[in-house]
N, C-alpha and C. Protein backbone atom coordinates (compact mmCIF):
# COMPACT_ATOMS: atom_id res chain seq x y z
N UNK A 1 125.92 -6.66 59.15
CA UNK A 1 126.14 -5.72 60.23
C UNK A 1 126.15 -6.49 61.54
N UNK A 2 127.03 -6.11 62.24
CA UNK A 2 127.05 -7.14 64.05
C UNK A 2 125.91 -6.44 64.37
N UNK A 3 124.92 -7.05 65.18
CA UNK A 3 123.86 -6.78 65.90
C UNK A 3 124.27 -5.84 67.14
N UNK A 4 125.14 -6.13 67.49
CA UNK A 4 125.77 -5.70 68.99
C UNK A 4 126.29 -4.21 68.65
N UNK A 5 127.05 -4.47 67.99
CA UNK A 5 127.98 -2.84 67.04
C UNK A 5 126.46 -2.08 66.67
N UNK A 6 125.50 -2.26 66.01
CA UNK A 6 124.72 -1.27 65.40
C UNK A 6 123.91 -0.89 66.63
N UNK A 7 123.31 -1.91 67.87
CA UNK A 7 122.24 -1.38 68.54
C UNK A 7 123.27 -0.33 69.18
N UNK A 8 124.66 -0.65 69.77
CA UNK A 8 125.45 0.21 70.31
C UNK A 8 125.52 1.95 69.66
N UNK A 9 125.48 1.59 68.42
CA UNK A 9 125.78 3.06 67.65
C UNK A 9 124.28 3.65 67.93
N UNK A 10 123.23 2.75 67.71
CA UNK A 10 121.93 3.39 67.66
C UNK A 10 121.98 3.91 69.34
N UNK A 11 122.23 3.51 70.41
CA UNK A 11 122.07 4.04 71.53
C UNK A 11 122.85 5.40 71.98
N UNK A 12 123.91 5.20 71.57
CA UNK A 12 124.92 6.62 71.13
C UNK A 12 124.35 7.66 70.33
N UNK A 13 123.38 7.02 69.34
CA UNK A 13 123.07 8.39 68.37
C UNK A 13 121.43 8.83 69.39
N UNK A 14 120.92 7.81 70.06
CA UNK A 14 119.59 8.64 70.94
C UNK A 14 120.15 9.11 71.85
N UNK A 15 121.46 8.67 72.76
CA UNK A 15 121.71 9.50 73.70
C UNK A 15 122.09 10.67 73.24
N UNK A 16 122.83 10.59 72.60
CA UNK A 16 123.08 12.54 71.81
C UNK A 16 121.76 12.86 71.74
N UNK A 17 121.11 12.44 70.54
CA UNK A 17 119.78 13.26 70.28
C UNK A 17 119.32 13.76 71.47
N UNK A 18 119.05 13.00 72.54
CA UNK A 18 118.42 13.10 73.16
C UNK A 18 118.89 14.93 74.40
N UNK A 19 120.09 14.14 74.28
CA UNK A 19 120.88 15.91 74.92
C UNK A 19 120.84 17.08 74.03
N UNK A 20 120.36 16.89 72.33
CA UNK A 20 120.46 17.94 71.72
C UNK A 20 119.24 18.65 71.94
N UNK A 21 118.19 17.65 72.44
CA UNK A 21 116.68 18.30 72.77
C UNK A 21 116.40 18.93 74.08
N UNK A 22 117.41 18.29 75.06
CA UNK A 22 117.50 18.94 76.29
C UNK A 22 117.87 20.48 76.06
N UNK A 23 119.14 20.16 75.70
CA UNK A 23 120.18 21.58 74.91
C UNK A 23 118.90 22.34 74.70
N UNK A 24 117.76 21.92 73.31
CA UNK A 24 116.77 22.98 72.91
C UNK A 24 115.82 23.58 73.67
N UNK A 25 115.33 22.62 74.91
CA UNK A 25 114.24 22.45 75.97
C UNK A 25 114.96 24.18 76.62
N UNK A 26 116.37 24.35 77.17
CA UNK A 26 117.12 24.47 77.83
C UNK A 26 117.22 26.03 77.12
N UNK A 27 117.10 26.32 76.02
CA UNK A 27 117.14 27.46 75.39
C UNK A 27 115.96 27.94 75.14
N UNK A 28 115.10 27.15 74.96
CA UNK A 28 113.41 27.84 74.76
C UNK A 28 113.11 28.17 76.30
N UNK A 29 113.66 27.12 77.17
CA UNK A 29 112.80 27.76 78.67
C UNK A 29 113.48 29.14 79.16
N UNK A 30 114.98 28.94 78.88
CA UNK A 30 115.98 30.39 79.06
C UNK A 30 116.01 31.44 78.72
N UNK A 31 115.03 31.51 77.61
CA UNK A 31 114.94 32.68 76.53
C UNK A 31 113.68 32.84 77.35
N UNK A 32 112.50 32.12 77.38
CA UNK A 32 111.60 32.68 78.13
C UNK A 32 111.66 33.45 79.34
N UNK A 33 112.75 32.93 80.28
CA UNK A 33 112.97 33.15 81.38
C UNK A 33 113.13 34.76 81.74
N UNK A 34 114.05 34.81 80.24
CA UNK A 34 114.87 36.20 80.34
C UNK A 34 114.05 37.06 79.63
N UNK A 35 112.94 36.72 78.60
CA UNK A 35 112.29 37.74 78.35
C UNK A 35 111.01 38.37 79.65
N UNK A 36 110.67 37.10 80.34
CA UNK A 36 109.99 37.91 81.26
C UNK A 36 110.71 38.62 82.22
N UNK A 37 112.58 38.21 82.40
CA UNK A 37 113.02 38.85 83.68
C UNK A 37 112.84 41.15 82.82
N UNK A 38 113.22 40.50 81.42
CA UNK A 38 113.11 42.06 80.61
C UNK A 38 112.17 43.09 80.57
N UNK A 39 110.81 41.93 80.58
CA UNK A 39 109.50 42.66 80.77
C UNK A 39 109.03 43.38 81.96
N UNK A 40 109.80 42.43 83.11
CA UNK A 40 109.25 43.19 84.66
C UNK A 40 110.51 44.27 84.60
N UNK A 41 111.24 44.48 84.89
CA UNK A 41 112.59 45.24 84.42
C UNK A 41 112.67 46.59 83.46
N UNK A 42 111.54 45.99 82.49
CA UNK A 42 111.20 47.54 80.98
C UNK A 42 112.35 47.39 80.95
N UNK A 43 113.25 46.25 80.64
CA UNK A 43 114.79 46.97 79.55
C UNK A 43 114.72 45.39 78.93
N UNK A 44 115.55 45.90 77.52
CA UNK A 44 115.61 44.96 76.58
C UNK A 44 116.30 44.08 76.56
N UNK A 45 116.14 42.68 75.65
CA UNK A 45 116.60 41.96 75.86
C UNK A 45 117.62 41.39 74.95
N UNK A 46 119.04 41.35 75.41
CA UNK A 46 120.06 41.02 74.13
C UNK A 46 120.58 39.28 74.04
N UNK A 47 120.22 39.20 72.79
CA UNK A 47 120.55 37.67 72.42
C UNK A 47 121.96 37.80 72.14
N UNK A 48 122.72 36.90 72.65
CA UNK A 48 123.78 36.41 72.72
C UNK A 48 124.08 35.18 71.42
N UNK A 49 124.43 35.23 70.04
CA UNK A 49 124.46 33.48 69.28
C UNK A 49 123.31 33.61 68.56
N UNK A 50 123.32 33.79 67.46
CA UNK A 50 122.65 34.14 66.32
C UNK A 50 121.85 32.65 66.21
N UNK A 51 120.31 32.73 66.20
CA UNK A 51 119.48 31.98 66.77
C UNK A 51 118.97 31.07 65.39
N UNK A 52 120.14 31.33 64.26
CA UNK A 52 119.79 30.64 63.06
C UNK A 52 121.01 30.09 62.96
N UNK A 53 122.01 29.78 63.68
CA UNK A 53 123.52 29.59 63.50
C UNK A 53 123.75 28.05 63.25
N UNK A 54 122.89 27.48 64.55
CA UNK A 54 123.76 25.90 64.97
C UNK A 54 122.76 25.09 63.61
N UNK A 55 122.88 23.91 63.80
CA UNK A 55 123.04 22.96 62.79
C UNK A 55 121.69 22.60 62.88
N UNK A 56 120.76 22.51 64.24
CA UNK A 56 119.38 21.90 63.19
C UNK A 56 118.66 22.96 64.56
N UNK A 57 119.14 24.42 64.53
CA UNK A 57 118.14 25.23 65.09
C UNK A 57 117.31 26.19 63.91
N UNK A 58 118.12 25.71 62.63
CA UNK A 58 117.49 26.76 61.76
C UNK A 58 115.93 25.77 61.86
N UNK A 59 116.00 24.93 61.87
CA UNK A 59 114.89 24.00 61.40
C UNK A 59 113.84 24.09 62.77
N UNK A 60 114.06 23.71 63.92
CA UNK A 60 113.42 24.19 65.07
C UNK A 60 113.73 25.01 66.17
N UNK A 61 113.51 26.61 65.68
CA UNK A 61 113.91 27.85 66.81
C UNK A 61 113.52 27.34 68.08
N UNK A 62 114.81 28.09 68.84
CA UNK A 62 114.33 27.76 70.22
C UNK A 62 114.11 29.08 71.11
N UNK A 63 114.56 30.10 70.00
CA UNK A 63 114.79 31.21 70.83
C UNK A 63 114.29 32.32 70.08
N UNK A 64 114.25 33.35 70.05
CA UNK A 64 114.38 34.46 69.29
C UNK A 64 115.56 35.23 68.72
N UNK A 65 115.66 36.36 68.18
CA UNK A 65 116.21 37.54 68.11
C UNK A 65 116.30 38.35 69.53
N UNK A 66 115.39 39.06 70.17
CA UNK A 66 115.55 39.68 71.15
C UNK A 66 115.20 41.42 70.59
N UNK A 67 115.53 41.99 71.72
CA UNK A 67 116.07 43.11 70.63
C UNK A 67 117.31 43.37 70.52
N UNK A 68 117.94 43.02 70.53
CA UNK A 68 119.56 42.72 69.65
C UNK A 68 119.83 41.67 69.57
N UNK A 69 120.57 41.11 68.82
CA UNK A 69 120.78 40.28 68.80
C UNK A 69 123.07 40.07 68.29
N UNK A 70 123.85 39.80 69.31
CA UNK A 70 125.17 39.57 69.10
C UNK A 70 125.14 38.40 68.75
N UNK A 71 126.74 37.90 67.76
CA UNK A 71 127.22 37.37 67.40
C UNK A 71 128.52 37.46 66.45
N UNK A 72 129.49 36.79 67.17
CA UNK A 72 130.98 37.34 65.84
C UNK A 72 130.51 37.42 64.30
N UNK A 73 129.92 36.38 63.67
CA UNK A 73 129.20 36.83 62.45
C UNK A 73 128.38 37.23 62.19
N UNK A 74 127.59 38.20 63.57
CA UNK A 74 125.98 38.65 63.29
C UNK A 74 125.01 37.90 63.02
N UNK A 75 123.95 38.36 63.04
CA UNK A 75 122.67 37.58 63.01
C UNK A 75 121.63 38.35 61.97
N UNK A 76 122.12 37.58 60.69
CA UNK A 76 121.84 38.59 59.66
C UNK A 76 120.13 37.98 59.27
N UNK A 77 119.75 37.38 60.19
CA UNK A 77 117.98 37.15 60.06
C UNK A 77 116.73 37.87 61.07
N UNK A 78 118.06 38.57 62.15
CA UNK A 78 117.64 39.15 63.07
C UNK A 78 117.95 40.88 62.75
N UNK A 79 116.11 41.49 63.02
CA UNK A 79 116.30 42.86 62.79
C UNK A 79 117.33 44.11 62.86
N UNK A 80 117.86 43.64 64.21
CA UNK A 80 118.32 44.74 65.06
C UNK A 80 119.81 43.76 65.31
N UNK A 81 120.77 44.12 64.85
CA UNK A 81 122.24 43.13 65.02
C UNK A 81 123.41 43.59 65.20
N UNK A 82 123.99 43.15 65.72
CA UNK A 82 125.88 43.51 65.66
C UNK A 82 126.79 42.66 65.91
N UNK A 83 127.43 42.56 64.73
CA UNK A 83 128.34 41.46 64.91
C UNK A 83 129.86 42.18 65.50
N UNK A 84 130.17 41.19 66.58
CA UNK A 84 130.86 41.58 67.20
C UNK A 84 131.54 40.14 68.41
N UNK A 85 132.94 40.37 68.49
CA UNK A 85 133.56 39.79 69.71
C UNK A 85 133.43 40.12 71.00
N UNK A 86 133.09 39.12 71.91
CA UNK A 86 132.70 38.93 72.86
C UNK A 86 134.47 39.78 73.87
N UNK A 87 134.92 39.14 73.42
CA UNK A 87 136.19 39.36 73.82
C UNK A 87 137.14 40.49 73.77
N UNK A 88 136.55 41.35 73.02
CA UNK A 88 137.79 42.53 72.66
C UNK A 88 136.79 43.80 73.29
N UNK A 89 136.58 43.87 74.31
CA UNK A 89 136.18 44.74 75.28
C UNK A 89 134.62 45.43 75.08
N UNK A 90 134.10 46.52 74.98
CA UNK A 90 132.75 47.04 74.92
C UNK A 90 132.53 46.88 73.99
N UNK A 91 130.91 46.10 73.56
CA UNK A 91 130.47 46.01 72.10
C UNK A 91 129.66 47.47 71.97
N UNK A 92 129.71 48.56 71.37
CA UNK A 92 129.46 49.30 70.79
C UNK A 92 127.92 49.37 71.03
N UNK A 93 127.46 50.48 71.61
CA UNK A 93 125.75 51.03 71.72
C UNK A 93 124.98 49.32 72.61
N UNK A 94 126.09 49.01 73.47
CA UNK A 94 125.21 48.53 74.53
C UNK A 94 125.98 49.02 76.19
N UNK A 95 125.76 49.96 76.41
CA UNK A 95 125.89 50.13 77.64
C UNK A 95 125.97 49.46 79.24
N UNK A 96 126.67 50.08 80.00
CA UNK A 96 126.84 49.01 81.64
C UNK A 96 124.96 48.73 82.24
N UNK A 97 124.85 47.79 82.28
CA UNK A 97 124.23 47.23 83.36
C UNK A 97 122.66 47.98 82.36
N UNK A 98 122.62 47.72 80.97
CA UNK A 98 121.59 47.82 80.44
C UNK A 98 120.02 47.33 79.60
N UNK A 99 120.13 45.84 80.17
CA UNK A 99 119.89 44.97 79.49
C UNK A 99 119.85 43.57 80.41
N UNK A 100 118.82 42.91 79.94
CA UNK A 100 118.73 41.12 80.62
C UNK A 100 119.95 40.83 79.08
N UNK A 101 120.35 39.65 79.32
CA UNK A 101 120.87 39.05 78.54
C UNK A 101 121.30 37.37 78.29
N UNK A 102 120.75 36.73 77.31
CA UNK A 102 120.60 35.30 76.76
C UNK A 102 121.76 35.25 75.96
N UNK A 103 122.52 34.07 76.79
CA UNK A 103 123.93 33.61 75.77
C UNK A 103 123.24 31.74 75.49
N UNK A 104 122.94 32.12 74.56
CA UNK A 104 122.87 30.46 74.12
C UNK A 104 123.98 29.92 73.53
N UNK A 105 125.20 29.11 74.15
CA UNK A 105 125.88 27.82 73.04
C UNK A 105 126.98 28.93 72.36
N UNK A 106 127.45 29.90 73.17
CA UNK A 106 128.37 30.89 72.28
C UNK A 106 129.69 30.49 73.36
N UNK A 107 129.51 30.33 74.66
CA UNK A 107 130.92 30.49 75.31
C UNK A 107 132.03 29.21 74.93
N UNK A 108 131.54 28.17 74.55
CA UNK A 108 132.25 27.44 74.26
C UNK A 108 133.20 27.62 72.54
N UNK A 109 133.26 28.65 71.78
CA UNK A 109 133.69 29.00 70.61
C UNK A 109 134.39 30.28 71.13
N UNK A 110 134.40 31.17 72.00
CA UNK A 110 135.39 32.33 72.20
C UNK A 110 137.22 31.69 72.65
N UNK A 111 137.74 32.62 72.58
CA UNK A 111 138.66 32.72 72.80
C UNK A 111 139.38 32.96 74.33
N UNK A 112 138.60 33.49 75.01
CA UNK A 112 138.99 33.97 76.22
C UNK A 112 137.17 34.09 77.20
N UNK A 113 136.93 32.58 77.83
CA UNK A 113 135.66 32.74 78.72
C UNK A 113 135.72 33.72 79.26
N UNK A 114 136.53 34.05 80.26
CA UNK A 114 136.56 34.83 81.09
C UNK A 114 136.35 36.82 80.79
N UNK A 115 137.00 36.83 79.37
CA UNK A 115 136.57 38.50 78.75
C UNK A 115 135.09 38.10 78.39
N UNK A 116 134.90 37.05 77.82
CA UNK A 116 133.39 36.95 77.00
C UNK A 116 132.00 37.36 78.42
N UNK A 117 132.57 36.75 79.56
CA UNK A 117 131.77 36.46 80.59
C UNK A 117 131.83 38.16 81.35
N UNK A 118 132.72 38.46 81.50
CA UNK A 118 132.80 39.52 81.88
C UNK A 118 132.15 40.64 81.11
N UNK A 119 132.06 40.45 79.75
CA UNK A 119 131.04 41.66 78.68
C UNK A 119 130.16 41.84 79.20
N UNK A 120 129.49 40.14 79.02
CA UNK A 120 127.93 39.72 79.49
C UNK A 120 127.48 40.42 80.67
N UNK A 121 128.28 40.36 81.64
CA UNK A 121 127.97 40.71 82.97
C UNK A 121 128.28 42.10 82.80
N UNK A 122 128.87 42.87 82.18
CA UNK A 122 128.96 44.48 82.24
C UNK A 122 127.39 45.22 81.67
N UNK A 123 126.74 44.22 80.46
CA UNK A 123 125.54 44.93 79.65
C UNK A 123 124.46 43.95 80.86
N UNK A 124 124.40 42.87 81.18
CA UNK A 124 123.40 42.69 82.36
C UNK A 124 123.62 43.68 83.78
N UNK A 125 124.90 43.76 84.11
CA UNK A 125 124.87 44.46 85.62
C UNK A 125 124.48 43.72 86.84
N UNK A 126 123.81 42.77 86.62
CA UNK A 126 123.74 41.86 87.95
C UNK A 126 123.67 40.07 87.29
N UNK A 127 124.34 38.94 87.87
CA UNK A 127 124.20 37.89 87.26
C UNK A 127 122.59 37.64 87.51
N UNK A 128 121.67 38.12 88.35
CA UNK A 128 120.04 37.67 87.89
C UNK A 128 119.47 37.77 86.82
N UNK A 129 120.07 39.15 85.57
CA UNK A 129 119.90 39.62 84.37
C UNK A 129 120.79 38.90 83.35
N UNK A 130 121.39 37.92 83.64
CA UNK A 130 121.93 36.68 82.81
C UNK A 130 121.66 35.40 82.57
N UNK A 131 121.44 34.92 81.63
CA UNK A 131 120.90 33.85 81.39
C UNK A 131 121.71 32.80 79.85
N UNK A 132 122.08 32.36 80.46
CA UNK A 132 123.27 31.58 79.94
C UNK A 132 123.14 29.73 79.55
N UNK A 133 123.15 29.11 78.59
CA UNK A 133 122.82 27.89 77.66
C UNK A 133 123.74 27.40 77.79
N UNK A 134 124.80 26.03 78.09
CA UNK A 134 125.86 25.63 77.42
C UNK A 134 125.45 24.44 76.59
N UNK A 135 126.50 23.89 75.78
CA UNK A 135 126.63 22.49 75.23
C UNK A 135 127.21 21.26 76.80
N UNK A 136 126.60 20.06 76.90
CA UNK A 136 126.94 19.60 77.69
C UNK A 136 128.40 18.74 77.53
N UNK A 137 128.99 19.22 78.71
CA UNK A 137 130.52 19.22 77.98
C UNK A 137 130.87 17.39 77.79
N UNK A 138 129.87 16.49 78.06
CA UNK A 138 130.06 15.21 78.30
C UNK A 138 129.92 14.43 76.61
N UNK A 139 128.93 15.23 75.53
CA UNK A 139 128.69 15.00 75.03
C UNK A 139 129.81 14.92 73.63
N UNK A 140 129.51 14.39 72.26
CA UNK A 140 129.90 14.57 71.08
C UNK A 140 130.19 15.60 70.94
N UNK A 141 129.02 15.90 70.81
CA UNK A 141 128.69 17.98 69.95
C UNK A 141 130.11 18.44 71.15
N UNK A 142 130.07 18.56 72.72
CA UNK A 142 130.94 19.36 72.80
C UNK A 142 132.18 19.41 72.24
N UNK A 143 132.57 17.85 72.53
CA UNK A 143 134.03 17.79 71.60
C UNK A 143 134.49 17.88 70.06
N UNK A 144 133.45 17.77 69.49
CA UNK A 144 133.77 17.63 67.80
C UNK A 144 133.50 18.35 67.21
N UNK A 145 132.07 19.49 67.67
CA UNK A 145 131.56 20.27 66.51
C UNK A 145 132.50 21.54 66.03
N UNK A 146 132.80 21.84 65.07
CA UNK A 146 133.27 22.35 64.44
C UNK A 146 133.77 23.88 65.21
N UNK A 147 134.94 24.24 65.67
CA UNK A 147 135.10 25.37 66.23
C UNK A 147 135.07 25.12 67.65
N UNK A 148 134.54 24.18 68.24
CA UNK A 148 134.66 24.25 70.09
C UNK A 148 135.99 24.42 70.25
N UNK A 149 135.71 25.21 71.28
CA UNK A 149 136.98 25.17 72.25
C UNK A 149 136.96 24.99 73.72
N UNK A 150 135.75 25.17 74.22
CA UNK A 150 135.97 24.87 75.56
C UNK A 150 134.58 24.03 75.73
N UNK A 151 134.28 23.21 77.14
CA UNK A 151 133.17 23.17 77.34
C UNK A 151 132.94 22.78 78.67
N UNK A 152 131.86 22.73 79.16
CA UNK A 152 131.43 22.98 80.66
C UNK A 152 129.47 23.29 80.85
N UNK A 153 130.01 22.66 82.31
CA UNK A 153 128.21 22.78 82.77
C UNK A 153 127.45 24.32 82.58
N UNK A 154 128.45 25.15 83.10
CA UNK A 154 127.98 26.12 83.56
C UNK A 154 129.70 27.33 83.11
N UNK A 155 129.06 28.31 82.58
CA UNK A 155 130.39 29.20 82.13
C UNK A 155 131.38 29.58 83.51
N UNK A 156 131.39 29.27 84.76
CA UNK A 156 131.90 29.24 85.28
C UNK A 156 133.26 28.06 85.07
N UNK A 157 132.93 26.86 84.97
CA UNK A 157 132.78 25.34 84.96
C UNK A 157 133.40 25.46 83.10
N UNK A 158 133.73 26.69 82.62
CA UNK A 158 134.40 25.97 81.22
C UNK A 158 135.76 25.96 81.12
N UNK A 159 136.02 24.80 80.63
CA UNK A 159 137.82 23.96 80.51
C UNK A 159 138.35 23.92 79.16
N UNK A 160 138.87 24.36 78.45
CA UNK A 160 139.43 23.86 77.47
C UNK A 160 139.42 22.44 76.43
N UNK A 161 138.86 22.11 75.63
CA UNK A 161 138.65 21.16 75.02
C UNK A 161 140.26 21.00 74.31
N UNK A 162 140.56 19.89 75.19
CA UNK A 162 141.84 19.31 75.03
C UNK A 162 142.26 18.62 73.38
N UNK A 163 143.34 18.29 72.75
CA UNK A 163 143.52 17.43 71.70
C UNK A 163 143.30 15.71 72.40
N UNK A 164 143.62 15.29 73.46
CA UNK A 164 143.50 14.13 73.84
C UNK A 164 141.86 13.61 74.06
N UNK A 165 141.03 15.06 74.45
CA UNK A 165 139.54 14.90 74.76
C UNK A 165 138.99 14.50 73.42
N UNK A 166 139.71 15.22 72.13
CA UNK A 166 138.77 14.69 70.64
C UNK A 166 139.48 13.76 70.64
N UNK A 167 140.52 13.72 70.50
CA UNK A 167 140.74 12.16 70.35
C UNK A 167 140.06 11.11 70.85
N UNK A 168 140.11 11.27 72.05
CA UNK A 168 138.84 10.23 73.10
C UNK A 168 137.50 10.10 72.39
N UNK A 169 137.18 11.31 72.06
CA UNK A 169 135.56 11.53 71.26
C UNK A 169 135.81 10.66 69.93
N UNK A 170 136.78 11.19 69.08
CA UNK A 170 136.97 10.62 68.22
C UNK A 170 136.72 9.45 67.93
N UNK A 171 137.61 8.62 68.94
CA UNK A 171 138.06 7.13 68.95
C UNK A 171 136.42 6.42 69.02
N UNK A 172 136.16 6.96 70.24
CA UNK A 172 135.05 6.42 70.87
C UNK A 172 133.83 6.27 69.67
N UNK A 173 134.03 7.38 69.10
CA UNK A 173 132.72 7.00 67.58
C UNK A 173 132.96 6.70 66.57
N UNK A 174 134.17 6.78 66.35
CA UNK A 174 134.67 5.36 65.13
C UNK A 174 134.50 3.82 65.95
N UNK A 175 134.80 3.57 66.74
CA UNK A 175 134.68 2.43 67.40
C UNK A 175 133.49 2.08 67.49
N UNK A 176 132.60 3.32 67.82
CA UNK A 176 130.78 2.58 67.25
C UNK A 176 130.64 2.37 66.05
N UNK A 177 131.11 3.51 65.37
CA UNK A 177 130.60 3.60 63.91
C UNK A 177 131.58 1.87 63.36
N UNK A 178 132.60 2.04 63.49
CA UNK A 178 133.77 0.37 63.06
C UNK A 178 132.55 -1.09 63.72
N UNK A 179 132.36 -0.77 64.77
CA UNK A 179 131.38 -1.96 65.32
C UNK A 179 130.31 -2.41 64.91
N UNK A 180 129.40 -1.42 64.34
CA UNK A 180 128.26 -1.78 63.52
C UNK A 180 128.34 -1.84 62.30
N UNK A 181 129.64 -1.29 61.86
CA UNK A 181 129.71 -1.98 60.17
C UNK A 181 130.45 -3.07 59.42
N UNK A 182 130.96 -3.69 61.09
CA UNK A 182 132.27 -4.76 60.60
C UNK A 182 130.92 -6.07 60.93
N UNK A 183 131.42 -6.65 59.61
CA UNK A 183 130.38 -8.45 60.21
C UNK A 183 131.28 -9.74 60.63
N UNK A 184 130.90 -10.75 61.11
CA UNK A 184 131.87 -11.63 61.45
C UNK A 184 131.27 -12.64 61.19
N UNK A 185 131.97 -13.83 60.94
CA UNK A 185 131.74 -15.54 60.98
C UNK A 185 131.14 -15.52 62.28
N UNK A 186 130.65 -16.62 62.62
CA UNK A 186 130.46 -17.34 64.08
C UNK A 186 131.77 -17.59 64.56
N UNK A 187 132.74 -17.84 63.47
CA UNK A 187 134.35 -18.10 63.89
C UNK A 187 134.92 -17.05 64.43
N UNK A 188 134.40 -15.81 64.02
CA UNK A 188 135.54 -14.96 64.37
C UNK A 188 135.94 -14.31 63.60
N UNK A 189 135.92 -14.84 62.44
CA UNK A 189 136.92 -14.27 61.01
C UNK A 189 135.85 -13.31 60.55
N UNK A 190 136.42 -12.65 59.10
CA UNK A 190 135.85 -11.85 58.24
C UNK A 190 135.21 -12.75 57.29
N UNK A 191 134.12 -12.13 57.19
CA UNK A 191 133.15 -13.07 56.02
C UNK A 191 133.17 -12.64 54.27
C-alpha cells in the first residue's frame, strides 16, 4: 500500500466521519430546540424524515418521532405517521400554522425545494416554528448518497446536485481509494 495514498484516504474517511457527527450533533440539538419551541407554544411537534431512515441513524438516534412523524415512505417505527410528499400540496390532518416543525436531511431528496419548503412553512406558520437539518453540501454523503438531489447550507441555499458535481465526487474518491491501493518500486514502476 503507498503510505501517502492510504494516510490520504484515512483523512478523507475522518473528515467525512467527522461531518457525519456534526450532521448528528446538528439534529439532536434541533430536535431539542424544537421540542422546547413546542412545549412553550402547547402545539405539537412534527418530524419531518423518518428518524430510522439514514444509514447509521438506526444505530445512534438523534432525534425522535415527535408527534407525527412525515416521510414519503413513512415512519413505520414511529407511532403516529403519514407517509406522504412534501411536494404535492397539503399533507392531510395537518393544518396552517399548526405545529413547530423538524425537517432533518429530507430537502435534499424532494423534487421541488421550493413546494417542500413552502408545506413546512404552511404547518409551522412562522419560520421561528421551523427547524430544519441539511447534509453539508461540501461533503461525499451530499453528492453520492443514494437519491440526492440537491444540496446546500441552508434550504434556502439548495442547488441541484449536478452530473459533473458526482463526477467530481466520484473521481475524487476513486483517486483516494486508487492511491492507497496502488504500490510502487522506489523506481516508479509496478511491483
Amino acid at each position: 500500500m503507498n503510505a501517502l495514498g492510504g494516510v490520504l484516504l484515512a483523512g478523507a474517511a475522518a473528515i467525512e466521519g467527522a461531518f457525519a457527527m456534526t450532521r448528528w450533533r446538528a439534529r439532536r440539538d434541533m430536535f431539542a430546540a424544537a421540542s422546547r419551541r413546542a412545549a412553550a407554544l402547547n402545539r405539537r411537534i412534527v418530524v419531518v424524515g423518518d428518524p430510522d431512515a439514514g444509514a447509521h441513524t438506526r444505530l445512534m438516534p438523534a432525534y425522535g418521532c415527535g408527534d407525527m412523524c412525515v416521510d414519503a415512505a413513512g415512519c413505520p417505527r414511529c407511532e403516529y405517521h403519514i407517509a406522504a410528499d412534501l411536494t404535492r400540496g397539503p399533507i392531510p390532518g395537518l393544518a396552517d400554522d399548526s405545529a413547530v416543525v423538524f425537517v432533518s436531511c429530507v430537502l435534499e431528496y424532494v423534487t421541488d425545494v421550493a413546494a417542500a419548503v413552502a408545506e413546512v412553512r404552511r404547518i409551522a406558520g412562522a419560520d421561528d416554528n421551523l427547524f430544519i437539518v441539511t447534509v453539508q453540501p461540501w461533503t461525499f454523503t451530499a453528492a453520492l448518497y443514494p437519491g440526492a438531489r440537491q444540496a446546500g447550507s441552508t434550504a434556502a441555499a439548495m442547488r441541484p446536485i449536478t452530473t459533473g458535481h458526482k463526477f467530481a465526487a466520484s473521481a475524487l474518491l476513486g483517486a483516494l481509494v486508487a492511491g492507497a491501493l496502488l504500490s510502487t518500486h522506489p523506481s516508479g514502476g509496478p511491483r
